[in-house]
Every structure is written in structure tokens, then in C-alpha cells.
C-alpha atoms as a PDB file:
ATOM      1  CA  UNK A   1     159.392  57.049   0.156  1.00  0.00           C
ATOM      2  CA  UNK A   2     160.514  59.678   3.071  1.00  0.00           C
ATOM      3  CA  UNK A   3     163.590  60.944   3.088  1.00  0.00           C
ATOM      4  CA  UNK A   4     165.453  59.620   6.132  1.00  0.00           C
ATOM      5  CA  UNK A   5     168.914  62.263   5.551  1.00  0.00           C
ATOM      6  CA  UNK A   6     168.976  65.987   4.892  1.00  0.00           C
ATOM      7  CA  UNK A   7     170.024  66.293   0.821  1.00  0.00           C
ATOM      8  CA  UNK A   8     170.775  69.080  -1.150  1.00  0.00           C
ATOM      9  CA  UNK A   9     171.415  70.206  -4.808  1.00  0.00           C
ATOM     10  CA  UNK A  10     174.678  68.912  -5.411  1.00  0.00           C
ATOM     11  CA  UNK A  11     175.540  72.156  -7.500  1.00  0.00           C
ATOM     12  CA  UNK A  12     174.641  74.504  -4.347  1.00  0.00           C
ATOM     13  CA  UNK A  13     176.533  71.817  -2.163  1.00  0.00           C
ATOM     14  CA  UNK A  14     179.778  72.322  -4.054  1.00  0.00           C
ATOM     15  CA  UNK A  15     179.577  76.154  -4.200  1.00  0.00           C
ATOM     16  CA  UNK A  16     178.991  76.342  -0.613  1.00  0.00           C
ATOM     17  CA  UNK A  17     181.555  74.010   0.667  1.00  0.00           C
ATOM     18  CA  UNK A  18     184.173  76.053  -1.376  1.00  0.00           C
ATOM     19  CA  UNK A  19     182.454  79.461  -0.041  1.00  0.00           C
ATOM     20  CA  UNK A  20     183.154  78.307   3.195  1.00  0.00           C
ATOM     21  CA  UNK A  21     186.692  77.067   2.581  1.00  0.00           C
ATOM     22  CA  UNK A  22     187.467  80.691   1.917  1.00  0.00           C
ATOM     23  CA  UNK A  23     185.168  82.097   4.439  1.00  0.00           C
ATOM     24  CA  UNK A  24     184.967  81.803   8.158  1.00  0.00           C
ATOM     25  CA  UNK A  25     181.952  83.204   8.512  1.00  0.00           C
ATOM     26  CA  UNK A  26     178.877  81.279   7.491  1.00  0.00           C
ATOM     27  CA  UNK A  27     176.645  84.707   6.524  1.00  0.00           C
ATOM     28  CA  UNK A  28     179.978  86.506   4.645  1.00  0.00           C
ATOM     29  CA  UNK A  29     180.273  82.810   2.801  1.00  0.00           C
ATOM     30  CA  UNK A  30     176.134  82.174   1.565  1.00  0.00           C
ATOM     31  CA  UNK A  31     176.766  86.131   0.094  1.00  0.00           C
ATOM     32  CA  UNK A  32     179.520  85.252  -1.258  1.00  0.00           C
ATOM     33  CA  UNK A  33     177.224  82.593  -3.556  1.00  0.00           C
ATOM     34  CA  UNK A  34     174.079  84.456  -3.652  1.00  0.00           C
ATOM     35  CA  UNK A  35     175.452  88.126  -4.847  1.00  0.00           C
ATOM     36  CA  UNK A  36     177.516  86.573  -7.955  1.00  0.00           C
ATOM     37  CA  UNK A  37     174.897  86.723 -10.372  1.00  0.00           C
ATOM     38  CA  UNK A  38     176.722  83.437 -11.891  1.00  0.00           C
ATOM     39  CA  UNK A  39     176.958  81.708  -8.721  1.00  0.00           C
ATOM     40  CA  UNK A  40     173.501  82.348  -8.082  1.00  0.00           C
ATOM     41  CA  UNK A  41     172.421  81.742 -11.555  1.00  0.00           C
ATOM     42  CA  UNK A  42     173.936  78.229 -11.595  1.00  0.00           C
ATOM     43  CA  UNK A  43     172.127  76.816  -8.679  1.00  0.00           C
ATOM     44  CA  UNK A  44     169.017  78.298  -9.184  1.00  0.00           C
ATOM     45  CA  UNK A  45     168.625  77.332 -12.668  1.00  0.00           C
ATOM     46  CA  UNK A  46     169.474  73.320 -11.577  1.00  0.00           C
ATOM     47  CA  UNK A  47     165.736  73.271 -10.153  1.00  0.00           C
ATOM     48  CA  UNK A  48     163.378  70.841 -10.631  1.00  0.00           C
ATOM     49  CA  UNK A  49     166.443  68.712 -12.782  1.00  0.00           C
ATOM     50  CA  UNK A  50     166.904  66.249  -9.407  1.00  0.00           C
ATOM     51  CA  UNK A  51     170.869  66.259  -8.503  1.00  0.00           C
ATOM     52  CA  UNK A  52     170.082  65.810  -5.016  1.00  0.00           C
ATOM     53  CA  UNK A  53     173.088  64.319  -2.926  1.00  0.00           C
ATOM     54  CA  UNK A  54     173.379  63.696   1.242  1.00  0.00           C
ATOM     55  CA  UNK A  55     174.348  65.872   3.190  1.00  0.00           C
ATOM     56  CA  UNK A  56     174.699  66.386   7.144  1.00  0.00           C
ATOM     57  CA  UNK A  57     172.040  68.121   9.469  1.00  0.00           C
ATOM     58  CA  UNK A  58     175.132  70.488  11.038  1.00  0.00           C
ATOM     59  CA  UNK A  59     175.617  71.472   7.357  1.00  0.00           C
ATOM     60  CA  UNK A  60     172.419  72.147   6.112  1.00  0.00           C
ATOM     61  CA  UNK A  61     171.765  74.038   9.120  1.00  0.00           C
ATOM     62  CA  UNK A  62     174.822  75.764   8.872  1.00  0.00           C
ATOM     63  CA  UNK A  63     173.324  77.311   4.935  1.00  0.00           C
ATOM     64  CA  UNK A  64     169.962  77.654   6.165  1.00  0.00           C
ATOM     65  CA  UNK A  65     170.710  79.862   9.003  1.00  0.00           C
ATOM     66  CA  UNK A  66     173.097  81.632   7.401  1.00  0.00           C
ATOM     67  CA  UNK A  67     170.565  82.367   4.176  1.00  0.00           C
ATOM     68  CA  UNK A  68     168.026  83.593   6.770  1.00  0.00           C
ATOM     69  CA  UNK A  69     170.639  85.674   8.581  1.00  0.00           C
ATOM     70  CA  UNK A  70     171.485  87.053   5.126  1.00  0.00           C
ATOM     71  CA  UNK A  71     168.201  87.603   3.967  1.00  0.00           C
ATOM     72  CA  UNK A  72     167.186  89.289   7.586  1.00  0.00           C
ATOM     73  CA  UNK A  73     170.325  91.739   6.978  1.00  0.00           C
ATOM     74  CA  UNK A  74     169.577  92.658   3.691  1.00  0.00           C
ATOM     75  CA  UNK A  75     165.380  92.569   3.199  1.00  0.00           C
ATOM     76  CA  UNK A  76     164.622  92.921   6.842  1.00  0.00           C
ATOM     77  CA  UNK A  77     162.829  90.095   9.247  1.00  0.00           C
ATOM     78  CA  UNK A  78     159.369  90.660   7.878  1.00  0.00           C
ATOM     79  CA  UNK A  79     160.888  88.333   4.726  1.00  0.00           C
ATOM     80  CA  UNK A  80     161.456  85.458   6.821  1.00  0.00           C
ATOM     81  CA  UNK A  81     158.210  83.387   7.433  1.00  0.00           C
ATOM     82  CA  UNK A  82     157.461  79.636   7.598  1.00  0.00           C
ATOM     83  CA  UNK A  83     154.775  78.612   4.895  1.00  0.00           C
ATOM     84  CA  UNK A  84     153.495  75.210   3.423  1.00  0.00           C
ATOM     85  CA  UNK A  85     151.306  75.146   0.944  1.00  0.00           C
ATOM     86  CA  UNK A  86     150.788  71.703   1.794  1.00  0.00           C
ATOM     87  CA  UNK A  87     146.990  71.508   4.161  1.00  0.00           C
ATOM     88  CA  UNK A  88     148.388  68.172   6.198  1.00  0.00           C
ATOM     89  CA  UNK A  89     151.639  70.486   6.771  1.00  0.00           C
ATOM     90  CA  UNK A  90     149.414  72.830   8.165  1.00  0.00           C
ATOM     91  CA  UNK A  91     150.188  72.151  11.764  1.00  0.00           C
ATOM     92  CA  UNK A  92     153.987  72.437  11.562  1.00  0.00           C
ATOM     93  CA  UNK A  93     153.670  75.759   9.044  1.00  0.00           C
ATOM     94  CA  UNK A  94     151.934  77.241  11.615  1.00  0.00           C
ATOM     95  CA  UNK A  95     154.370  76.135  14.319  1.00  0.00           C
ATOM     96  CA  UNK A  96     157.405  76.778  12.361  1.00  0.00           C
ATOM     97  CA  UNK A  97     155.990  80.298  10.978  1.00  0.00           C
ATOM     98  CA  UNK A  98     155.325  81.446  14.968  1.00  0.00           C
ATOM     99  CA  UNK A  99     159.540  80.565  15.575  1.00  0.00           C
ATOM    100  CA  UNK A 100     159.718  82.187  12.691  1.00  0.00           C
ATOM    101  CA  UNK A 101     157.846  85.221  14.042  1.00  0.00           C
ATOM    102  CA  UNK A 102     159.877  85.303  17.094  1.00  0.00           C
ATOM    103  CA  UNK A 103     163.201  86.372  14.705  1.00  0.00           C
ATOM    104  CA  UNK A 104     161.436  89.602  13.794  1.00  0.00           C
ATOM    105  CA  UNK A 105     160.720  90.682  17.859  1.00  0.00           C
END
């Protein structure tokens, strides 16, 4: 089965909804998870246990964009990349890891 809708972790979903609630900017609301060590902790620790619920293409977006801004801020853009380990993803790895390249300059 494909998935036909963008999902995400349920746990991650919750956290960033309310992260947004009390900020109004995307980047200032993804730190706001990702530097509280239990915040962070939660989430990440939920891998690979399923929880997956639906969730819009404006809002998952909305976190990934914001995580790469963050990360880009914080680690520089050389820690951005598109990868798939996947060899029939090859194509679009390489495709998404040259818009990826573009970020950096």
C-alpha cells in the first residue's frame, strides 16, 4: 500500500501544533520542541512504535521547512542534503539532493 496523505507521529503532531499555538514563527516554534531535551526526547524515542496519524501537506511543510531552517541556522547548510538509501529512489535523491544543494549557494 502507498500512502495517498502526508502522516506524521502523532506525538510530534501534538507538540508542534501546541508550539505553534504559542509561537508565530514556524523556526522560533520547531526550537521550541527540539531544544527541550524532554520534548525532543519524547518524539524521538516513539520511533519505529507506528502512531502515525494524517496530517495536511501545508502542515507538514510548514515543520519540515522550518526544521531545515533551524538546522541551517544552527549546523550550517552543508547539514542539509537529500539522501535515499533506497537504489529505485535514486533518481529523485539525486534530484531532491541538487534543490537541496541550491540552499547552501
Amino acid at each position: 500500500n502507498r500512502l495517498k496523505y502526508p502522516m506524521m507521529r502523532k506525538r510530534l503532531m501534538k507538540m508542534w501544533r501546541e508550539a505553534k499555538a504559542l509561537h508565530s514563527d514556524p523556526v522560533e516554534a520547531w526550537a521550541s520542541i527540539i531544544e527541550d531535551a524532554d520534548k525532543a526526547k519524547s518524539f524521538k524515542q516513539a520511533r519505529g512504535r507506528g502512531g502515525f496519524v494524517r496530517s495536511s501537506w501545508q502542515e507538514v511543510n510548514e515543520l519540515i521547512a522550518a526544521s531545515n531552517v533551524y538546522t541551517i541556522r544552527n549546523y550550517g547548510p552543508d547539514r542539509i542534503f537529500g539522501f535515499s538509501p533506497i537504489p529505485a529512489m535514486s533518481m529523485v535523491s539525486y534530484a531532491s539532493g541538487a534543490r537541496y544543494s541550491l540552499i547552501g549557494g
